[in-house]
PDB file of N, CA and C in Angstrom:
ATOM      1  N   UNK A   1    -169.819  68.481  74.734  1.00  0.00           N
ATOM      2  CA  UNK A   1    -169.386  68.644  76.114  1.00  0.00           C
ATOM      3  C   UNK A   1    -167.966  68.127  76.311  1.00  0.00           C
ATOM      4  N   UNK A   2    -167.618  66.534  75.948  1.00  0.00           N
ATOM      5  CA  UNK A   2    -166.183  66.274  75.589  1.00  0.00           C
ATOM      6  C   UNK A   2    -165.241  67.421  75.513  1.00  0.00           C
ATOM      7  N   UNK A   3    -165.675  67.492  73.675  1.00  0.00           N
ATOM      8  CA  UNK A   3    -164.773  68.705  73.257  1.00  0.00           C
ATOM      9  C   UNK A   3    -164.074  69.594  73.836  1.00  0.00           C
ATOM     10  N   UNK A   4    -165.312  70.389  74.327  1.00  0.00           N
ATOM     11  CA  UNK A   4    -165.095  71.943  75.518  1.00  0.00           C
ATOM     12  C   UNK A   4    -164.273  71.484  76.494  1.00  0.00           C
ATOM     13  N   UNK A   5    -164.021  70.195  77.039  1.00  0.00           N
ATOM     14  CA  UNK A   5    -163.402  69.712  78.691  1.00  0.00           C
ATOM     15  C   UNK A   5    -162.335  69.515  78.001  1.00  0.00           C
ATOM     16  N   UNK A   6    -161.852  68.879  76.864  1.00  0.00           N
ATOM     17  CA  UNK A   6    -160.831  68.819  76.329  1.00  0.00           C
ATOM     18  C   UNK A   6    -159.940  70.065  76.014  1.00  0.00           C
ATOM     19  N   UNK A   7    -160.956  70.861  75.317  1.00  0.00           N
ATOM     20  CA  UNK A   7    -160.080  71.894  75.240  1.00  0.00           C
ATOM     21  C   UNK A   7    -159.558  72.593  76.437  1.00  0.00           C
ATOM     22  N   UNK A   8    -160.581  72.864  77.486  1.00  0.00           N
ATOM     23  CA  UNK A   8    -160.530  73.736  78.173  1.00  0.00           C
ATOM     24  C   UNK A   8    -158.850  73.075  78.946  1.00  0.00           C
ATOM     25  N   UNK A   9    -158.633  71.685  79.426  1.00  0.00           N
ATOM     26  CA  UNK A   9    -157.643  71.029  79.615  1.00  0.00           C
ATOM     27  C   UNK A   9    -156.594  70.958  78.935  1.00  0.00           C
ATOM     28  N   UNK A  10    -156.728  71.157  77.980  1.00  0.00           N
ATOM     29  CA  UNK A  10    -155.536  71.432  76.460  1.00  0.00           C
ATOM     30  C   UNK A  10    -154.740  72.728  76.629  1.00  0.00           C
ATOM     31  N   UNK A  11    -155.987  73.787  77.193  1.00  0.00           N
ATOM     32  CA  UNK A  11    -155.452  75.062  77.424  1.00  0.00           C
ATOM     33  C   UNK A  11    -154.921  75.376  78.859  1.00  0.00           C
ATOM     34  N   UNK A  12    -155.176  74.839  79.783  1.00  0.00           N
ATOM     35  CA  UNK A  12    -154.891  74.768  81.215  1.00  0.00           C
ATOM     36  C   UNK A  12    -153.334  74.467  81.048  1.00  0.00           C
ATOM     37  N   UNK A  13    -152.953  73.440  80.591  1.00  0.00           N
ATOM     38  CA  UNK A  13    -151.763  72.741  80.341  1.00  0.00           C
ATOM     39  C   UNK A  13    -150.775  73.296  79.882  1.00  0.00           C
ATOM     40  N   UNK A  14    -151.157  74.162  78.729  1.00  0.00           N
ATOM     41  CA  UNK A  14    -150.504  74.707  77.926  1.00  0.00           C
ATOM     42  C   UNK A  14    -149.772  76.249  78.717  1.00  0.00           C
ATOM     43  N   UNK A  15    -150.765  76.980  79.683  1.00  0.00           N
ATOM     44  CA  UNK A  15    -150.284  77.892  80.386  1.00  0.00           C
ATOM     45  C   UNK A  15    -149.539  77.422  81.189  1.00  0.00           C
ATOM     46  N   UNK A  16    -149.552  76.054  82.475  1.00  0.00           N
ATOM     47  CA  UNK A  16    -148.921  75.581  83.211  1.00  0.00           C
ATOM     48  C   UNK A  16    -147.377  75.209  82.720  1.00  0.00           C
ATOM     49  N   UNK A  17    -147.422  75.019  81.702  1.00  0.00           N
ATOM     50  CA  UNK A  17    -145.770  74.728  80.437  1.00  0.00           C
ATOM     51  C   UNK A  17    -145.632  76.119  80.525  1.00  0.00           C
ATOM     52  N   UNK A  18    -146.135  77.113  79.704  1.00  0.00           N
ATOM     53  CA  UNK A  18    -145.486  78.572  79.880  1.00  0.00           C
ATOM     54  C   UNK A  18    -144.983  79.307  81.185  1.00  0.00           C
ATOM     55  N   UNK A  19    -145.750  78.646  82.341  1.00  0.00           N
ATOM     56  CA  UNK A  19    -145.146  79.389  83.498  1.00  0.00           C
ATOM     57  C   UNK A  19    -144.082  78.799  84.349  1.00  0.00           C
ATOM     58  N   UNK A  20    -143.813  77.463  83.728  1.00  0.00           N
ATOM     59  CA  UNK A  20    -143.007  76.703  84.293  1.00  0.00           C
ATOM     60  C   UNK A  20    -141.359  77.315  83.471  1.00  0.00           C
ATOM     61  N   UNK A  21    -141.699  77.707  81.646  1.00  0.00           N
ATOM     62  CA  UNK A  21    -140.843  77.859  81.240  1.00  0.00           C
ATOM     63  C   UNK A  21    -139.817  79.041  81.528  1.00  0.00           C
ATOM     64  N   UNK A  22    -141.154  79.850  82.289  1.00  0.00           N
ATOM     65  CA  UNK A  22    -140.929  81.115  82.333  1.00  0.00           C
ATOM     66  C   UNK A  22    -140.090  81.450  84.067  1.00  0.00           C
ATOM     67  N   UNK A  23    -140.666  80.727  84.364  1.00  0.00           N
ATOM     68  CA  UNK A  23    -139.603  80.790  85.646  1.00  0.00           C
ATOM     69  C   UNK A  23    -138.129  80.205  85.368  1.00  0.00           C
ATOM     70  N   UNK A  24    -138.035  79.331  85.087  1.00  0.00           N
ATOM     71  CA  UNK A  24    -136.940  78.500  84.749  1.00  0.00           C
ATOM     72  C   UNK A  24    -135.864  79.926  83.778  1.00  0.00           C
ATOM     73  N   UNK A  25    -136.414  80.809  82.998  1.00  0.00           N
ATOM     74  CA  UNK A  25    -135.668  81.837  82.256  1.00  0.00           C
ATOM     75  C   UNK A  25    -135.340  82.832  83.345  1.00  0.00           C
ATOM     76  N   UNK A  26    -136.276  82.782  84.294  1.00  0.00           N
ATOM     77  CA  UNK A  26    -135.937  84.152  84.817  1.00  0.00           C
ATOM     78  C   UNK A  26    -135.326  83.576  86.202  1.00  0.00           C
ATOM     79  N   UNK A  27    -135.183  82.394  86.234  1.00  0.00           N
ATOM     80  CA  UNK A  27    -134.090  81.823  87.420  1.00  0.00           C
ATOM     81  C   UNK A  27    -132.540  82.012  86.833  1.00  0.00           C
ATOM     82  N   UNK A  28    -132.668  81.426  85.786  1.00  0.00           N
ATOM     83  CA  UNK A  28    -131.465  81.722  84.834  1.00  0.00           C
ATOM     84  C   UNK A  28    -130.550  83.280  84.822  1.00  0.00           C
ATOM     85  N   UNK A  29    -131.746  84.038  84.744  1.00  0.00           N
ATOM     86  CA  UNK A  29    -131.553  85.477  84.054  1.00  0.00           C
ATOM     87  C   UNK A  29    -130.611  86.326  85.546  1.00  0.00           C
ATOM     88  N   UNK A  30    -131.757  85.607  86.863  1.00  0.00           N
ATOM     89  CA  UNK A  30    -131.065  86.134  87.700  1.00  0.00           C
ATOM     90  C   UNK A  30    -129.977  85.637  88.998  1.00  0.00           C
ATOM     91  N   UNK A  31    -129.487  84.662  87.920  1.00  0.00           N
ATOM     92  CA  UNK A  31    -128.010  83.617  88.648  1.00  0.00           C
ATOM     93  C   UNK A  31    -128.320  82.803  89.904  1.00  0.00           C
ATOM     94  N   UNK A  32    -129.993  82.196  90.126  1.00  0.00           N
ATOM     95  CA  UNK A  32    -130.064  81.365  90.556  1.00  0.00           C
ATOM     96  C   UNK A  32    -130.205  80.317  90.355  1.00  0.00           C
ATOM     97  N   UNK A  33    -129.803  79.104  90.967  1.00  0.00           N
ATOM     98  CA  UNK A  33    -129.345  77.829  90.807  1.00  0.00           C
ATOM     99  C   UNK A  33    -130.948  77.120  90.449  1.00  0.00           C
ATOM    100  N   UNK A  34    -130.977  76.468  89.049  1.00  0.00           N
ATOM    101  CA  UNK A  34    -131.966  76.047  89.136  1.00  0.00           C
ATOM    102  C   UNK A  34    -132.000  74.639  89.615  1.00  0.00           C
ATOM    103  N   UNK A  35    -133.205  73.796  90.618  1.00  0.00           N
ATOM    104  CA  UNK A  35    -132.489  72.773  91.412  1.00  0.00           C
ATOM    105  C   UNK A  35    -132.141  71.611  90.007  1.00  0.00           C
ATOM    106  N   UNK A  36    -131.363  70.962  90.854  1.00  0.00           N
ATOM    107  CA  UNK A  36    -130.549  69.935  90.051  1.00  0.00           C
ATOM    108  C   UNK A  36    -129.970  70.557  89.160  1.00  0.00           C
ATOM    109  N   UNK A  37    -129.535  71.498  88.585  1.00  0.00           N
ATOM    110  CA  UNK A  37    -128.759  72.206  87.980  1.00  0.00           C
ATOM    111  C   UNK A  37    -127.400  72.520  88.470  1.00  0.00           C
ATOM    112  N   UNK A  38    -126.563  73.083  87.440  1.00  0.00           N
ATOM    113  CA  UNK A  38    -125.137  73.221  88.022  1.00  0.00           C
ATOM    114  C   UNK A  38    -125.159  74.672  88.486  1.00  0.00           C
ATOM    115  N   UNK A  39    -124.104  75.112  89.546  1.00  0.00           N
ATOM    116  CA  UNK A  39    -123.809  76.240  89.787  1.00  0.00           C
ATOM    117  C   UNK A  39    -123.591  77.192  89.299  1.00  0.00           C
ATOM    118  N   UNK A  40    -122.968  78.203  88.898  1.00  0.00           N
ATOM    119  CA  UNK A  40    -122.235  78.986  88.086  1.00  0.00           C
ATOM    120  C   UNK A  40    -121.059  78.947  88.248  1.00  0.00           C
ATOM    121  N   UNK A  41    -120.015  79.356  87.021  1.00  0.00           N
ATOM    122  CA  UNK A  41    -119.167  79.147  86.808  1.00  0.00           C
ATOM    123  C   UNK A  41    -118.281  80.383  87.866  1.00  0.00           C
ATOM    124  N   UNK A  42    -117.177  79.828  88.479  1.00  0.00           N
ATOM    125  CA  UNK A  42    -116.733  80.977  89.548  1.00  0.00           C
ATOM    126  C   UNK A  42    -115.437  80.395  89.947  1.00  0.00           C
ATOM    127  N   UNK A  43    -114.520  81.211  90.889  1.00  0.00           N
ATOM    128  CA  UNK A  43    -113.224  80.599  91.244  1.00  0.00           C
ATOM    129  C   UNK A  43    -113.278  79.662  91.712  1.00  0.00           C
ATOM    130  N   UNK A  44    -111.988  78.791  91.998  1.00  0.00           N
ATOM    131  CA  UNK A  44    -111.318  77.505  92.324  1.00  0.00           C
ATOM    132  C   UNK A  44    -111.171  77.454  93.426  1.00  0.00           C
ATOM    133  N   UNK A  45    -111.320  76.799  94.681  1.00  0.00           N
ATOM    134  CA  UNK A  45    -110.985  77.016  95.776  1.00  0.00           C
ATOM    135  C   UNK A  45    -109.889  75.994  95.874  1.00  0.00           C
ATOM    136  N   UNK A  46    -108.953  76.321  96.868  1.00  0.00           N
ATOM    137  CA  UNK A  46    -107.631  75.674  96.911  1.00  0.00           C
ATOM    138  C   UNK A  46    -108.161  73.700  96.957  1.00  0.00           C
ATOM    139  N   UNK A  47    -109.192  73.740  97.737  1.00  0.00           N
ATOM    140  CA  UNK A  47    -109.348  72.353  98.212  1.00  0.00           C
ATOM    141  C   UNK A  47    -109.928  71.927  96.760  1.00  0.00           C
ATOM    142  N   UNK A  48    -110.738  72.317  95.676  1.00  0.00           N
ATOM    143  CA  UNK A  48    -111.269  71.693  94.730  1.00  0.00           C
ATOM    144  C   UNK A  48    -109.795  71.921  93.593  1.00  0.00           C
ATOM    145  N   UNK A  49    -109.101  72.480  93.919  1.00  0.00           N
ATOM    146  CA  UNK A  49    -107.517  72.385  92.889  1.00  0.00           C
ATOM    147  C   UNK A  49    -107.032  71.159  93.393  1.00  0.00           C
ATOM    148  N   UNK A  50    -106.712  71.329  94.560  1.00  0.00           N
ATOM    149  CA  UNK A  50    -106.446  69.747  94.760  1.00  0.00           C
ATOM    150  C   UNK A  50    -106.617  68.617  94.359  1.00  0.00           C
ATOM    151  N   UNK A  51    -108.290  68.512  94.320  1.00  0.00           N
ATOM    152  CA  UNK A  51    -108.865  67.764  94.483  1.00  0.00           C
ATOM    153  C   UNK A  51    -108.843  67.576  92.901  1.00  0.00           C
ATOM    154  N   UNK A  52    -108.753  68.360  92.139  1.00  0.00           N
ATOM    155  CA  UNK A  52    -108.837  68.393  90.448  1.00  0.00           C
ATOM    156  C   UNK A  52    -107.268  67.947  90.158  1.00  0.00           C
ATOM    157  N   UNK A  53    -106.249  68.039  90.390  1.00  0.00           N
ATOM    158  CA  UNK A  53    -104.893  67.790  90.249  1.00  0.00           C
ATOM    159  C   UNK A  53    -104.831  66.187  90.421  1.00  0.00           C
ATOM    160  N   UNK A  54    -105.896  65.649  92.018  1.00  0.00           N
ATOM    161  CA  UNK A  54    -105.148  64.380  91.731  1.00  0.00           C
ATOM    162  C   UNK A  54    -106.374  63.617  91.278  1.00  0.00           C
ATOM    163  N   UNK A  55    -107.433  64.311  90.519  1.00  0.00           N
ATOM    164  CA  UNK A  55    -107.979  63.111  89.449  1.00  0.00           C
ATOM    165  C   UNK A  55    -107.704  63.257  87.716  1.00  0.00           C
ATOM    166  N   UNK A  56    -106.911  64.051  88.074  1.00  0.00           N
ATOM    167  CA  UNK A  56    -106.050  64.366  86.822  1.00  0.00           C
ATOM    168  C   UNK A  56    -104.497  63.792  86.434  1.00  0.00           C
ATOM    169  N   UNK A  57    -104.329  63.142  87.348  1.00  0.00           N
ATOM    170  CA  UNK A  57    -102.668  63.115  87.456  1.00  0.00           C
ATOM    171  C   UNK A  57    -101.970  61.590  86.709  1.00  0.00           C
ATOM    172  N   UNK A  58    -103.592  60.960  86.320  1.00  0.00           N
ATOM    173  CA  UNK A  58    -103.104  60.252  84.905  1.00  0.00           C
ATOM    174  C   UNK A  58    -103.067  60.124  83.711  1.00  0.00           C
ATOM    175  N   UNK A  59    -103.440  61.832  83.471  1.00  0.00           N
ATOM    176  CA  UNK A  59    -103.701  62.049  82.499  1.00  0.00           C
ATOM    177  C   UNK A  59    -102.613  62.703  81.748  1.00  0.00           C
ATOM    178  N   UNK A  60    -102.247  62.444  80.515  1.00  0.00           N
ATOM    179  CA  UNK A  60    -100.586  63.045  79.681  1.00  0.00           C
ATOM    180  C   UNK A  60    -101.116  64.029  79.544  1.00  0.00           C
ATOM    181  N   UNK A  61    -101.894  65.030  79.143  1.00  0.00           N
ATOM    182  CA  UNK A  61    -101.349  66.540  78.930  1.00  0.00           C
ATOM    183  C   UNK A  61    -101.536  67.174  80.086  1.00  0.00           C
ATOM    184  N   UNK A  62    -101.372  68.340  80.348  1.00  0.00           N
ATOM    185  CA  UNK A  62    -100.864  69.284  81.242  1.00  0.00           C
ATOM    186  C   UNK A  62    -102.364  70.215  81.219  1.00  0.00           C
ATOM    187  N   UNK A  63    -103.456  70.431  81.965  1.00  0.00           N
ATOM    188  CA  UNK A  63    -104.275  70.883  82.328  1.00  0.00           C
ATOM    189  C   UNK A  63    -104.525  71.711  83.366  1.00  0.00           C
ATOM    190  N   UNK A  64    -104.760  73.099  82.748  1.00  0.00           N
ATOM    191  CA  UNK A  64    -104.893  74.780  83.761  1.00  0.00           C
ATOM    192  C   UNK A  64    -106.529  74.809  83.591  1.00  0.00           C
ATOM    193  N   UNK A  65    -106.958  74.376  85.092  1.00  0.00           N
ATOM    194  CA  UNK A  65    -108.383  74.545  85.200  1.00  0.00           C
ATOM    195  C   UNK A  65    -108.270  76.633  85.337  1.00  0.00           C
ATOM    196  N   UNK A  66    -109.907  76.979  84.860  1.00  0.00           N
ATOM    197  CA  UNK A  66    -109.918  78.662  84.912  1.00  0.00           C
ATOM    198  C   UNK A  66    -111.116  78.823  85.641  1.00  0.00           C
ATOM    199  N   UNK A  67    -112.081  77.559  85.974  1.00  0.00           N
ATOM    200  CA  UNK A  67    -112.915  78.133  86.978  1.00  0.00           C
ATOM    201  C   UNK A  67    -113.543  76.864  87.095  1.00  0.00           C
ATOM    202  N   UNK A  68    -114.956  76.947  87.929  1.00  0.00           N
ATOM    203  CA  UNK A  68    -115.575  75.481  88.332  1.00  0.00           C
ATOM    204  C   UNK A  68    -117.044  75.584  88.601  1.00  0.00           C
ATOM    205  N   UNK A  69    -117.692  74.660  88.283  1.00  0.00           N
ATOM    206  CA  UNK A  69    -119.446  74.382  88.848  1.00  0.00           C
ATOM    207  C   UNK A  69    -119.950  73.615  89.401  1.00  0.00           C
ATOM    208  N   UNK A  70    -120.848  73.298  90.510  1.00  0.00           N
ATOM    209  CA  UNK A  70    -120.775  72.344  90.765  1.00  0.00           C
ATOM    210  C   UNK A  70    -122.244  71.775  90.651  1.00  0.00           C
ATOM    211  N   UNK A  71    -122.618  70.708  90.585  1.00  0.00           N
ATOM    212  CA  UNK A  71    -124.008  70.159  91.218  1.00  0.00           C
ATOM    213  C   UNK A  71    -124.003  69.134  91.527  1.00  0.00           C
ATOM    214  N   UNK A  72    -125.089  69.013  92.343  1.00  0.00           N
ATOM    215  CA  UNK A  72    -125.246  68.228  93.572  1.00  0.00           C
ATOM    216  C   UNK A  72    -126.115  67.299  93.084  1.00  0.00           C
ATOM    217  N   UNK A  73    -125.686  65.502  93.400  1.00  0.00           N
ATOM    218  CA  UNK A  73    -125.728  64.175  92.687  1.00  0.00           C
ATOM    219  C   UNK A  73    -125.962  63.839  94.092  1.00  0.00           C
ATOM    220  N   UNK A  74    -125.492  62.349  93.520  1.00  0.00           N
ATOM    221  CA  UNK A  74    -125.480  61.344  94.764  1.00  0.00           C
ATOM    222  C   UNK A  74    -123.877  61.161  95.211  1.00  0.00           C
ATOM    223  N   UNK A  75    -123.573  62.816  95.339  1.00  0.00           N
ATOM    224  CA  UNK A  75    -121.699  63.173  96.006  1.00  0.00           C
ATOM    225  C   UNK A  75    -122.153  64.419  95.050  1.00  0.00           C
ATOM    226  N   UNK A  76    -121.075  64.840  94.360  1.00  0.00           N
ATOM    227  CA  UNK A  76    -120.786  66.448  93.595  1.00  0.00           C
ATOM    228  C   UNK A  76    -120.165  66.217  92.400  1.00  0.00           C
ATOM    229  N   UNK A  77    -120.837  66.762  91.460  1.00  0.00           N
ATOM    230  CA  UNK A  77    -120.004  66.738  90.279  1.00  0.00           C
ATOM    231  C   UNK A  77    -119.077  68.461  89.803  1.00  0.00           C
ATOM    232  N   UNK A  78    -118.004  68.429  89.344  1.00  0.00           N
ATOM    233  CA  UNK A  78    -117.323  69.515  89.522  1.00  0.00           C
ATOM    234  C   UNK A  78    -117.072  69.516  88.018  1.00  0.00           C
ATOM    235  N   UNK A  79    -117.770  70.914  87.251  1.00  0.00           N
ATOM    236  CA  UNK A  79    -117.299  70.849  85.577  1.00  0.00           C
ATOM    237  C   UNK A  79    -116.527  72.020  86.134  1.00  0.00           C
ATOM    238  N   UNK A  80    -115.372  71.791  85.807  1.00  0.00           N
ATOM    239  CA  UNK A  80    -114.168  72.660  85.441  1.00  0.00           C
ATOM    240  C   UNK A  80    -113.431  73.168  83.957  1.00  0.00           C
ATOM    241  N   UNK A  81    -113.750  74.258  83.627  1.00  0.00           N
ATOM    242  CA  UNK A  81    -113.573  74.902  82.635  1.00  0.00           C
ATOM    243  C   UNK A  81    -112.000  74.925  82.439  1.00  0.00           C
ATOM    244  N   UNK A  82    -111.336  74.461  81.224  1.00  0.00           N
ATOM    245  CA  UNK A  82    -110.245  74.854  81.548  1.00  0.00           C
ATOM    246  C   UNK A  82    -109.411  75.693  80.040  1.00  0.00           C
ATOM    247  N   UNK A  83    -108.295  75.520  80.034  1.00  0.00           N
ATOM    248  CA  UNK A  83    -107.977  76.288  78.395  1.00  0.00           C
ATOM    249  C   UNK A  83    -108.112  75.578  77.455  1.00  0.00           C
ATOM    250  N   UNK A  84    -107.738  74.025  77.320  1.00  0.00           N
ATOM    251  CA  UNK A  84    -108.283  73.634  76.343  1.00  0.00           C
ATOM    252  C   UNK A  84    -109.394  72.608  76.235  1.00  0.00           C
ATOM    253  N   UNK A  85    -110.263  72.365  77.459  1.00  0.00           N
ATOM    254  CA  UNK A  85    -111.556  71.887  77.621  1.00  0.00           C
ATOM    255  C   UNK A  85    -112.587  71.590  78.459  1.00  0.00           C
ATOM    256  N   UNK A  86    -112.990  70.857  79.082  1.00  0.00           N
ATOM    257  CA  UNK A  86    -114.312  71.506  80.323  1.00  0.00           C
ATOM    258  C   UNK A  86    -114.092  69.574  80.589  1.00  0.00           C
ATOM    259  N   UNK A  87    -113.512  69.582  82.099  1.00  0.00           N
ATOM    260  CA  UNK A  87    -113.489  68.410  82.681  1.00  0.00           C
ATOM    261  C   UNK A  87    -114.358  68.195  83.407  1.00  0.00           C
ATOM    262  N   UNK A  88    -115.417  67.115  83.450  1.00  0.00           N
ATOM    263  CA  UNK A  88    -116.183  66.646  84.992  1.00  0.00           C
ATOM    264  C   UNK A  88    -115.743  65.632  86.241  1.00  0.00           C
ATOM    265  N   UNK A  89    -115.643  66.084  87.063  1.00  0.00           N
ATOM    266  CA  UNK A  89    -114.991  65.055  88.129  1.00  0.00           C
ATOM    267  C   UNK A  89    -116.304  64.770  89.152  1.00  0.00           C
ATOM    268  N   UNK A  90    -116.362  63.327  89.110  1.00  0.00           N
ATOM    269  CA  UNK A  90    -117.355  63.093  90.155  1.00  0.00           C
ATOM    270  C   UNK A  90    -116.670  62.929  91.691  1.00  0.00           C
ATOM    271  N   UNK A  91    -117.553  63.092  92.124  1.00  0.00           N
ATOM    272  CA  UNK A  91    -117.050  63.148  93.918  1.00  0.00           C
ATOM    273  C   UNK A  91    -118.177  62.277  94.584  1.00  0.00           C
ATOM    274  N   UNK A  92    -117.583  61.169  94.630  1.00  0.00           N
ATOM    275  CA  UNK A  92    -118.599  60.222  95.299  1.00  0.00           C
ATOM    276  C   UNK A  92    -119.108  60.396  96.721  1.00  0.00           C
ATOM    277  N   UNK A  93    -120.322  59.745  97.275  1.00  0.00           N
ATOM    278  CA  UNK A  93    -120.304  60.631  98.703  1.00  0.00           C
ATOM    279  C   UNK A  93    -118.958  59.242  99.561  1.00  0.00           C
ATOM    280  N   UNK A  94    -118.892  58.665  99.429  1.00  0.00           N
ATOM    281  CA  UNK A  94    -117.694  57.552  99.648  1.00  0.00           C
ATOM    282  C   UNK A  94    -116.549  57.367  98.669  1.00  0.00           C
ATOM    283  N   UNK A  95    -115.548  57.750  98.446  1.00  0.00           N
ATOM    284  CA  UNK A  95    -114.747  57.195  97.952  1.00  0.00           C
ATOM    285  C   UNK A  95    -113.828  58.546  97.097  1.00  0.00           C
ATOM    286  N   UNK A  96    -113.008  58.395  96.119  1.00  0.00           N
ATOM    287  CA  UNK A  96    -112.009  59.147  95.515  1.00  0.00           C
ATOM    288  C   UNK A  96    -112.897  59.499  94.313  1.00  0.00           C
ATOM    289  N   UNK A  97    -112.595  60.545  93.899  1.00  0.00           N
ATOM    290  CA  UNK A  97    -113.118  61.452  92.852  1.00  0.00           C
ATOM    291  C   UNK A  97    -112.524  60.913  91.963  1.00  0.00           C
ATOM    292  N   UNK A  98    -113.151  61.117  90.510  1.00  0.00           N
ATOM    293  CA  UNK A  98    -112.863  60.259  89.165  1.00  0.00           C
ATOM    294  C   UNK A  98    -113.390  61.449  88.080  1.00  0.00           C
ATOM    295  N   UNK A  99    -112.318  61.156  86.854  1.00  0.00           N
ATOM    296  CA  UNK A  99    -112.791  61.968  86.125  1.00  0.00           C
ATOM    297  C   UNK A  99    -113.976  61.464  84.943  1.00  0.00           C
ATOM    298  N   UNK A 100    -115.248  62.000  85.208  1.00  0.00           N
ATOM    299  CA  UNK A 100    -116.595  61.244  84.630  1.00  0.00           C
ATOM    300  C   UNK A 100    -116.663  61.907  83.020  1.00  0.00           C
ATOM    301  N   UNK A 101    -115.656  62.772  82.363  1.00  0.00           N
ATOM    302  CA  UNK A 101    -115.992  63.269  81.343  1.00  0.00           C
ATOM    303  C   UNK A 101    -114.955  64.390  80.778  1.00  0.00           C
ATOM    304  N   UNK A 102    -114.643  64.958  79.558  1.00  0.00           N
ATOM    305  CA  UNK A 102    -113.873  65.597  79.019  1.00  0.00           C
ATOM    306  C   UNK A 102    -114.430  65.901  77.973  1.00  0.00           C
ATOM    307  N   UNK A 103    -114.737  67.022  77.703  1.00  0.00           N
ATOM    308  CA  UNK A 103    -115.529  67.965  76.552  1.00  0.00           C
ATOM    309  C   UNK A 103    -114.447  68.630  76.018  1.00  0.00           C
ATOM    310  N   UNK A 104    -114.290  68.539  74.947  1.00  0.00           N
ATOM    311  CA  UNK A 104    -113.018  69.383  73.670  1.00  0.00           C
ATOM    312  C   UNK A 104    -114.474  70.303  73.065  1.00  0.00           C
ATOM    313  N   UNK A 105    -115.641  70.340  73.007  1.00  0.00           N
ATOM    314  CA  UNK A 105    -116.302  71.031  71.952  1.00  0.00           C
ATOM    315  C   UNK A 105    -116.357  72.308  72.806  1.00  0.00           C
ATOM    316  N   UNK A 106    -116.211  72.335  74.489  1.00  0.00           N
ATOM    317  CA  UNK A 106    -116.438  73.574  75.125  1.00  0.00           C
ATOM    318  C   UNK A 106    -114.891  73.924  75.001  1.00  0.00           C
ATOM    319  N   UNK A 107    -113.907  74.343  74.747  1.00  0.00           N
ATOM    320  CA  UNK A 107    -112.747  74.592  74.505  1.00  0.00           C
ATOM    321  C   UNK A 107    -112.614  76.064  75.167  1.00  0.00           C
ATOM    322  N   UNK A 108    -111.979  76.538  75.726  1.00  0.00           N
ATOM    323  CA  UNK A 108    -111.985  77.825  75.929  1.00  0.00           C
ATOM    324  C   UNK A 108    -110.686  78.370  76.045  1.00  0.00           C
ATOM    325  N   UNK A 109    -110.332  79.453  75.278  1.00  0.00           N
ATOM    326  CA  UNK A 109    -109.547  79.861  74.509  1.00  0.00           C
ATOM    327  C   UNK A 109    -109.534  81.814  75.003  1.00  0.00           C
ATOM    328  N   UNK A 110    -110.116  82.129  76.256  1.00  0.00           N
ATOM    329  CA  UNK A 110    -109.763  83.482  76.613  1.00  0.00           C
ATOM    330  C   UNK A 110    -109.342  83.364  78.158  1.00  0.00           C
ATOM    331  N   UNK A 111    -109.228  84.822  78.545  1.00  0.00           N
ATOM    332  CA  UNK A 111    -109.313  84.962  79.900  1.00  0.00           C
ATOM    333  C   UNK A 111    -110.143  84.637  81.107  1.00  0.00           C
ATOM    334  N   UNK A 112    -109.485  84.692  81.910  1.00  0.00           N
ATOM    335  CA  UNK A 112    -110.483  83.559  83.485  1.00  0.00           C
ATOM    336  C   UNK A 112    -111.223  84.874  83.048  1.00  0.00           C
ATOM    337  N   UNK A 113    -111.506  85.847  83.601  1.00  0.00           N
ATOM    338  CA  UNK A 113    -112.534  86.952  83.867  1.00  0.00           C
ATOM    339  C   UNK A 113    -113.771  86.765  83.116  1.00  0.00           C
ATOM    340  N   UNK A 114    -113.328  86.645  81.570  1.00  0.00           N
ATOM    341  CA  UNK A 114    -114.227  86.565  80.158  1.00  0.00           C
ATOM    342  C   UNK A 114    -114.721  85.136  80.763  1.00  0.00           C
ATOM    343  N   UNK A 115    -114.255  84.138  81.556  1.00  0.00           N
ATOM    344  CA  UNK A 115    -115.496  82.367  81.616  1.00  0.00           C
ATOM    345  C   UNK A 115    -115.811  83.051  82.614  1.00  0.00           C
ATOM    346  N   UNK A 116    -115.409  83.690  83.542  1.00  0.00           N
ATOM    347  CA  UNK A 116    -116.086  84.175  85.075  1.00  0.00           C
ATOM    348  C   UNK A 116    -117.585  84.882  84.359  1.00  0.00           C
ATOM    349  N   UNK A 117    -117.443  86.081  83.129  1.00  0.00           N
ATOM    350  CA  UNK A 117    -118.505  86.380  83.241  1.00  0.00           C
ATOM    351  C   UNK A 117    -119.236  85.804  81.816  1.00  0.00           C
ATOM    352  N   UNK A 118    -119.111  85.145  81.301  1.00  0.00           N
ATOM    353  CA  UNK A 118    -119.667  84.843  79.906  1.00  0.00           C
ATOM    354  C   UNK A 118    -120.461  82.833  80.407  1.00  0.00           C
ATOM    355  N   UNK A 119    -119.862  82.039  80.709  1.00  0.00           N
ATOM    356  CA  UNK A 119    -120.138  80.505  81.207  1.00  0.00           C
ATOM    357  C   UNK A 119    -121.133  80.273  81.291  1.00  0.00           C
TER     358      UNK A 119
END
């Protein structure tokens, strides 16, 4: 009797993981935001250039953001794709934005259009 309750629970579980996985692909598939997830990758709006320029502006090389994502924290985090790497800037819900991260392994090396539709 165990056994059977076990299994039968073993198998319950196991579908509840597949349909969880399975939404999560087909949220993906059709460019919705999965929660706590980041946005999609899309244009710059003048106020987040800004806002990317001056948490950048102690930094020595010269950085051309090509698009941006955002998700929603405790403030906004903004990964900005750029030509030669993918910056995160946090946006506190109080205070000045900081840069929380710099990825060289996402490097991107084509056209805005090609991260607009490939990211």
């Amino acid at each position: 009797m165990k056994t059977r309750t076990l299994i039968l629970m073993a198998a319950a579980l196991l579908c509840l993981g597949a349909c969880a996985s399975t939404n999560r692909t087909a949220m993906k598939n059709s460019g919705e935001t999965l929660c706590g997830g980041y946005t999609a990758q899309r244009e710059i709006s003048a106020e987040e250039l800004e806002m990317f320029k001056k948490a950048t502006t102690e930094m020595e090389e010269e950085l051309t953001p090509l698009s941006v994502a955002t998700q929603v924290v405790a403030g906004i985090n903004y990964r900005f794709v750029c030509t030669d790497c993918t910056i995160t800037i946090f946006k506190p819900l109080k205070g000045e934005p900081v840069v929380s991260g710099i990825d060289r392994k996402k490097a991107v090396k084509a056209s805005k259009d090609a991260i607009l539709r490939e990211y």
